[in-house]
N, C-alpha and C. Protein backbone atom coordinates (compact mmCIF):
# COMPACT_ATOMS: atom_id res chain seq x y z
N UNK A 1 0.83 -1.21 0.00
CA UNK A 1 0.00 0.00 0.00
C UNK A 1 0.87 1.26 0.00
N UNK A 2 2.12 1.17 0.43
CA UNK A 2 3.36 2.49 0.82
C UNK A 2 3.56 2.82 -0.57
N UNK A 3 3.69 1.44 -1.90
CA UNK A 3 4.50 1.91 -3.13
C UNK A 3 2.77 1.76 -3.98
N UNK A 4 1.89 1.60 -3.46
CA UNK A 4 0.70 2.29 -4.23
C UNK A 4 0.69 3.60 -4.09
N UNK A 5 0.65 3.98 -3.09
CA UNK A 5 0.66 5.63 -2.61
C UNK A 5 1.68 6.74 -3.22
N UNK A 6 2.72 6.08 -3.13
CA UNK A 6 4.30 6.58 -3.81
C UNK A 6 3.81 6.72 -4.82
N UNK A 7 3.65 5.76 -5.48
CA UNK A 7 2.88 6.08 -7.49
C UNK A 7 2.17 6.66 -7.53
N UNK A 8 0.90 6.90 -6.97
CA UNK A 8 -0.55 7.24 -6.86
C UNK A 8 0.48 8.99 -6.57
N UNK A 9 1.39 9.46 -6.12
CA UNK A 9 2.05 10.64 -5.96
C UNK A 9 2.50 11.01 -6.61
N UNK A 10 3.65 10.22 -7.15
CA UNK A 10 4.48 10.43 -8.52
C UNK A 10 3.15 10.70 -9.59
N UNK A 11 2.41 9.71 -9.39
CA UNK A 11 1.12 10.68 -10.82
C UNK A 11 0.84 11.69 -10.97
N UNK A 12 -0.02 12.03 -9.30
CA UNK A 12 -0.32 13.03 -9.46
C UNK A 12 0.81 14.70 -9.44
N UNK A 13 1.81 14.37 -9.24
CA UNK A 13 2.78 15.38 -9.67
C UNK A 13 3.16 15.48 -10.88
N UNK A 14 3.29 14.60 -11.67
CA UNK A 14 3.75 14.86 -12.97
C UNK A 14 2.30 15.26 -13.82
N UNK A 15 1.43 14.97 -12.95
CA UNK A 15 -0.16 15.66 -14.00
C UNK A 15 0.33 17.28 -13.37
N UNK A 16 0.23 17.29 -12.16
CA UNK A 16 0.26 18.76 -12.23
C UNK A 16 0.91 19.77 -13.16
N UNK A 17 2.22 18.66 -13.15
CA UNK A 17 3.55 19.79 -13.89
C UNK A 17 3.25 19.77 -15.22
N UNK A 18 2.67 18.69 -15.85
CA UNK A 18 2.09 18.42 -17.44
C UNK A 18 0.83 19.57 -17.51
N UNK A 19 0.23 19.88 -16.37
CA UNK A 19 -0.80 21.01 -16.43
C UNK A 19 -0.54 22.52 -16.36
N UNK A 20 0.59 22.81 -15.55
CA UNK A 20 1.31 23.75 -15.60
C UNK A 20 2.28 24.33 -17.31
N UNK A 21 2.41 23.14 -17.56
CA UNK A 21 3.08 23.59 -18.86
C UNK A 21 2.05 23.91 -19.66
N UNK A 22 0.90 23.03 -20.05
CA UNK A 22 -0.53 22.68 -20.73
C UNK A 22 -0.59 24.67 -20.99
N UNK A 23 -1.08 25.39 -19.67
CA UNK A 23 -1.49 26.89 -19.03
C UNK A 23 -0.18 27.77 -19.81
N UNK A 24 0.44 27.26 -19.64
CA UNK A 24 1.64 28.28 -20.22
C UNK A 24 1.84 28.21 -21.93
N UNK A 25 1.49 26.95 -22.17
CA UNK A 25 1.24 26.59 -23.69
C UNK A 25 0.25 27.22 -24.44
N UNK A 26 -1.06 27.09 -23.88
CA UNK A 26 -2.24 27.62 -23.95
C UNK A 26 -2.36 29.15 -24.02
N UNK A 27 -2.02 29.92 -23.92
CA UNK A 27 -2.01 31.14 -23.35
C UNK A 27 -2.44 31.64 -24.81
N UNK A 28 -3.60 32.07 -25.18
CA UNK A 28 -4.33 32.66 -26.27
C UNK A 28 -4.37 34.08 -26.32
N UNK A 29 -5.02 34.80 -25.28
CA UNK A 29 -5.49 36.29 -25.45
C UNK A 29 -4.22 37.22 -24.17
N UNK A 30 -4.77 38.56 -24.66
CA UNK A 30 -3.85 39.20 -24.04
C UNK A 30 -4.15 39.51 -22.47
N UNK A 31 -5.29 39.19 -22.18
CA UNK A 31 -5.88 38.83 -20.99
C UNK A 31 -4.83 37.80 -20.18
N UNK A 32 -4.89 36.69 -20.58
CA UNK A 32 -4.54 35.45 -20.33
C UNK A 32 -2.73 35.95 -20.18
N UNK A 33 -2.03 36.40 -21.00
CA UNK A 33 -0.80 37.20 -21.24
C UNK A 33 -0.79 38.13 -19.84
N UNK A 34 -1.56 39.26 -19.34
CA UNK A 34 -1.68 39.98 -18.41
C UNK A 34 -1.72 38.81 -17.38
N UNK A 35 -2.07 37.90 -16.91
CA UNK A 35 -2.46 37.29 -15.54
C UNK A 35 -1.04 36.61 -15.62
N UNK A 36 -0.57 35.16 -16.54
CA UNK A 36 0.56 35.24 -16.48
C UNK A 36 1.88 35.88 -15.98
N UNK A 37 2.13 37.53 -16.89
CA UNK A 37 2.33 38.14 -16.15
C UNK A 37 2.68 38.87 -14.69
N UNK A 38 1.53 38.97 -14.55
CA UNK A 38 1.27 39.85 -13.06
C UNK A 38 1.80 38.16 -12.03
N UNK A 39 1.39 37.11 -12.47
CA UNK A 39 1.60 35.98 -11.46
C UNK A 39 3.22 35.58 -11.28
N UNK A 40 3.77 36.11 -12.41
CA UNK A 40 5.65 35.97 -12.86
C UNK A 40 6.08 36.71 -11.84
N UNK A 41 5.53 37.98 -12.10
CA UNK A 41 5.84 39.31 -11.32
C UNK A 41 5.87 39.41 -10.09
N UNK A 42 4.92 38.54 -9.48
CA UNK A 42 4.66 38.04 -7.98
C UNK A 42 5.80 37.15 -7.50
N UNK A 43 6.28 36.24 -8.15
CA UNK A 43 6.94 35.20 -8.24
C UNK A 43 8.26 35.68 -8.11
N UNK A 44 8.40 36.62 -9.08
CA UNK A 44 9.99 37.49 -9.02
C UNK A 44 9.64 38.13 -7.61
N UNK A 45 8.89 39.04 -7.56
CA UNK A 45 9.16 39.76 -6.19
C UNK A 45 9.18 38.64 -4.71
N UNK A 46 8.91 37.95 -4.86
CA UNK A 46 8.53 36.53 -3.61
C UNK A 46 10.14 35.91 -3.26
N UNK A 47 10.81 36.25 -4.76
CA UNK A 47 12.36 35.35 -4.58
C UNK A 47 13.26 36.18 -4.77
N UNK A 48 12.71 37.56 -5.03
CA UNK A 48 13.96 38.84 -4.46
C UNK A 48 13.82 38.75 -2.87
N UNK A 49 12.61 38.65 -1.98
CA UNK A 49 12.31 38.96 -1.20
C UNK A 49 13.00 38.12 -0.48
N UNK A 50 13.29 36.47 -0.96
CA UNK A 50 13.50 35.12 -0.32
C UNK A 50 15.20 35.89 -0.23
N UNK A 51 15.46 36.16 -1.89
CA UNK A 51 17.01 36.61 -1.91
C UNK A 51 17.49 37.52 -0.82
N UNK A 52 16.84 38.11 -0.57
CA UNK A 52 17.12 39.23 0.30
C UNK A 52 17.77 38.67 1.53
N UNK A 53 16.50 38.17 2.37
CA UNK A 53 16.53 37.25 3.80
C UNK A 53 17.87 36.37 3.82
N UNK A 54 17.94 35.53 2.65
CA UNK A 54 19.01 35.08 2.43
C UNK A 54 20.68 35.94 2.46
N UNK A 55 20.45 36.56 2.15
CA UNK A 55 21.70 37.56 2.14
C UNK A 55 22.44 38.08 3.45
N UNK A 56 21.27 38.45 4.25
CA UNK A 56 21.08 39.09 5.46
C UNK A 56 21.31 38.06 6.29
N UNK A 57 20.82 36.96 6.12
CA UNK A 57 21.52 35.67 7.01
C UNK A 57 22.88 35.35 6.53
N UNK A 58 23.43 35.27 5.89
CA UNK A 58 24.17 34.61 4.95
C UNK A 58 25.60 35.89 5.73
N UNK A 59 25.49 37.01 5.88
CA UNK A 59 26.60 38.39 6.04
C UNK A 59 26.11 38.18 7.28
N UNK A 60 24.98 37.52 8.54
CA UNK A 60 25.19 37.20 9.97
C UNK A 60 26.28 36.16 10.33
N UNK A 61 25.92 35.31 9.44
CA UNK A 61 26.87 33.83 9.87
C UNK A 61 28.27 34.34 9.17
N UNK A 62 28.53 35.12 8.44
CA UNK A 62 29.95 35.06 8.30
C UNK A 62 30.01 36.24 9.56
N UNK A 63 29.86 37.05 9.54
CA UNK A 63 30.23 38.21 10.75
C UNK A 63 30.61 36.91 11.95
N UNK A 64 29.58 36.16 12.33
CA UNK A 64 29.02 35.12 13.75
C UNK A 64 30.85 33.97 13.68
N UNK A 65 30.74 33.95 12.29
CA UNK A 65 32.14 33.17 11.92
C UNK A 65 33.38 33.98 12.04
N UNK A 66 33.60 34.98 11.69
CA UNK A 66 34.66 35.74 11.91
C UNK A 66 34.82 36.45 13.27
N UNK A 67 33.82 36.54 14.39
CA UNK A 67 34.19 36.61 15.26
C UNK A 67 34.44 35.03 16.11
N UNK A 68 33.58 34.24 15.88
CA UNK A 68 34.35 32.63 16.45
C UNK A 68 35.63 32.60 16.03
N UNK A 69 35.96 33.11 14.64
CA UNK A 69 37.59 32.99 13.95
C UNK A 69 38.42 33.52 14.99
N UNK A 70 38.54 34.68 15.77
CA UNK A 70 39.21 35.66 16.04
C UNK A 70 39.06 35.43 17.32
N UNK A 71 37.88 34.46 18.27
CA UNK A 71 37.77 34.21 19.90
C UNK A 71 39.13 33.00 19.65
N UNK A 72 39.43 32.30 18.66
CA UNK A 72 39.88 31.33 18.67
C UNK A 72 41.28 30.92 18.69
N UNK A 73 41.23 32.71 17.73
CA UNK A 73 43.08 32.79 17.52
C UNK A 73 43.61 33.63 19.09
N UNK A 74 42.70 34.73 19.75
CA UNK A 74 43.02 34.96 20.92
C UNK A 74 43.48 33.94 21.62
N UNK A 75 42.49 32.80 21.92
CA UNK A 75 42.35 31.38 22.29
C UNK A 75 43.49 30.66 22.51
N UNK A 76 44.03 30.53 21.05
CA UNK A 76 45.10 30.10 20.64
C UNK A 76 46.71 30.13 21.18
N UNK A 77 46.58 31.83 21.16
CA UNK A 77 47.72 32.90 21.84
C UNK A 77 47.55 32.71 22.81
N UNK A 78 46.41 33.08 24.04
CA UNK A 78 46.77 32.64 24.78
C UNK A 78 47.13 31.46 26.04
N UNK A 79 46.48 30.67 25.01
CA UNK A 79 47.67 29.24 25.17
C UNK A 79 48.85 28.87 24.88
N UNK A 80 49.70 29.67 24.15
CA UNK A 80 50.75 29.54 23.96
C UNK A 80 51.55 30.38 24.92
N UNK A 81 50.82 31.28 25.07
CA UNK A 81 51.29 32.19 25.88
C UNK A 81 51.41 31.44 27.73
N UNK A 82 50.91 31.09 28.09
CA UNK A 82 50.23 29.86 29.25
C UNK A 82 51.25 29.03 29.14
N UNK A 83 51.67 28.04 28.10
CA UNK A 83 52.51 27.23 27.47
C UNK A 83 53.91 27.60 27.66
N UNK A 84 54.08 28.89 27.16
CA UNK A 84 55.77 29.41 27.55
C UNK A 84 56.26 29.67 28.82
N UNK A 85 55.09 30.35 29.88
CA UNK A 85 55.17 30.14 30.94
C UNK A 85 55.34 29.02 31.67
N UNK A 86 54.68 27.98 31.14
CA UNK A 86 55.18 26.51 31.95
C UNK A 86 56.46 26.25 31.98
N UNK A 87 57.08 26.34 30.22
CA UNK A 87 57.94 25.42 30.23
C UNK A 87 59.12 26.52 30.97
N UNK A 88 59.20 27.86 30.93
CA UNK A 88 60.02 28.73 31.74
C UNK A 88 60.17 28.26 33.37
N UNK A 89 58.48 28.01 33.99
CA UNK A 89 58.77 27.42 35.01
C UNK A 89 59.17 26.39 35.34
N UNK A 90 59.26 25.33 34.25
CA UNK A 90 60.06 23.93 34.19
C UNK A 90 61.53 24.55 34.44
N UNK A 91 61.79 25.28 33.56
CA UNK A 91 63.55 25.21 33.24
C UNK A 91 63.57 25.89 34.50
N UNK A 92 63.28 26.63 35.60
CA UNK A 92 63.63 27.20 37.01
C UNK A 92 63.26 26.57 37.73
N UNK A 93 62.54 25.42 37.88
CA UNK A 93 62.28 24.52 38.71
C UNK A 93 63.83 23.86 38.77
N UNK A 94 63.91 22.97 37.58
CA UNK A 94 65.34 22.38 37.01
C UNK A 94 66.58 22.89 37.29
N UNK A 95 66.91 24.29 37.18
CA UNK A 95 67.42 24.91 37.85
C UNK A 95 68.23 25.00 39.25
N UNK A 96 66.70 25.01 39.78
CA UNK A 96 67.16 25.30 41.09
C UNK A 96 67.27 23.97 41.74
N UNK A 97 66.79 23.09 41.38
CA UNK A 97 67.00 21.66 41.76
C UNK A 97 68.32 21.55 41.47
N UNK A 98 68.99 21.34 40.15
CA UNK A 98 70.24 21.33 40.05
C UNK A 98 71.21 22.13 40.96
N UNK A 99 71.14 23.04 41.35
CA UNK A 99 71.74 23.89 42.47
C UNK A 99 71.38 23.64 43.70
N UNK A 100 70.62 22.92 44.28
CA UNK A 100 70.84 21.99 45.37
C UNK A 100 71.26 21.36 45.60
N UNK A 101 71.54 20.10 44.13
CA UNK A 101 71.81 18.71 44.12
C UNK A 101 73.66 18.98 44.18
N UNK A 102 74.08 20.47 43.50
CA UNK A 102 75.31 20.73 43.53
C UNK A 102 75.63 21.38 44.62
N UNK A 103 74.41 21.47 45.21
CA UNK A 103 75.00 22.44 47.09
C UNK A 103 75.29 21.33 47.55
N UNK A 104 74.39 20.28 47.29
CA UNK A 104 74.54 19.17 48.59
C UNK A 104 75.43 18.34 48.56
N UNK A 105 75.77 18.12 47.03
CA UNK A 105 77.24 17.51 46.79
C UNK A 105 78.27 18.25 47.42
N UNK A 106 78.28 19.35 46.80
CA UNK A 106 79.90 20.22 48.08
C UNK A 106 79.82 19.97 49.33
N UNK A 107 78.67 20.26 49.93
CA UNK A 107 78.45 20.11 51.07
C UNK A 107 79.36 18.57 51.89
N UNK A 108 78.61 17.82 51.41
CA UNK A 108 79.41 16.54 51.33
C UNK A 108 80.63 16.07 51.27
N UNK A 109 81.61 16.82 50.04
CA UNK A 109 83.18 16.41 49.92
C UNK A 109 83.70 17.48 51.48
């Protein structure tokens, strides 16, 4: 019954679109020319309008992206920055350990 329905869909879409062309084929008087028309015209203004929205989202998410870009490279820095500090406090840890280990040796002889 799922792939009766599926077909029974697929029909009726391709009648529509075979009817849609049929109307556009058909088009006799200048009447018929005017409604056409005015319905195009609607159609254009509906997908400038879509274009638009689109745009305006489209220059949010990059702005929304270029500031995630730029939290990230801060981010970045200052982890490295964090990072140099460690290993500085490694090498003075090391350091000063070593200068014990050589106090306590003199100490000794």
């Amino acid at each position: 019954s799922a792939q009766i329905a599926d077909l029974q869909q697929k029909l009726l879409d391709a009648d529509n679109g075979d009817r849609a062309k049929q109307r556009w084929d058909s088009i006799a008087t200048i009447l018929e020319a005017k409604c056409a028309l005015k319905y195009l015209l609607g159609e254009l203004v509906s997908s400038k309008v879509q274009e638009s929205k689109l745009q305006s989202s489209l220059a949010q998410s990059q702005a929304s992206c270029s500031d995630v870009q730029k939290m990230l490279m801060e981010e970045r820095n200052h982890t490295a920055e964090l990072e140099a500090e460690f290993q500085n406090q490694i090498l003075v840890q090391e350091q000063q350990h070593q200068e014990k280990v050589n106090h306590s040796s003199w100490i000794l002889e």
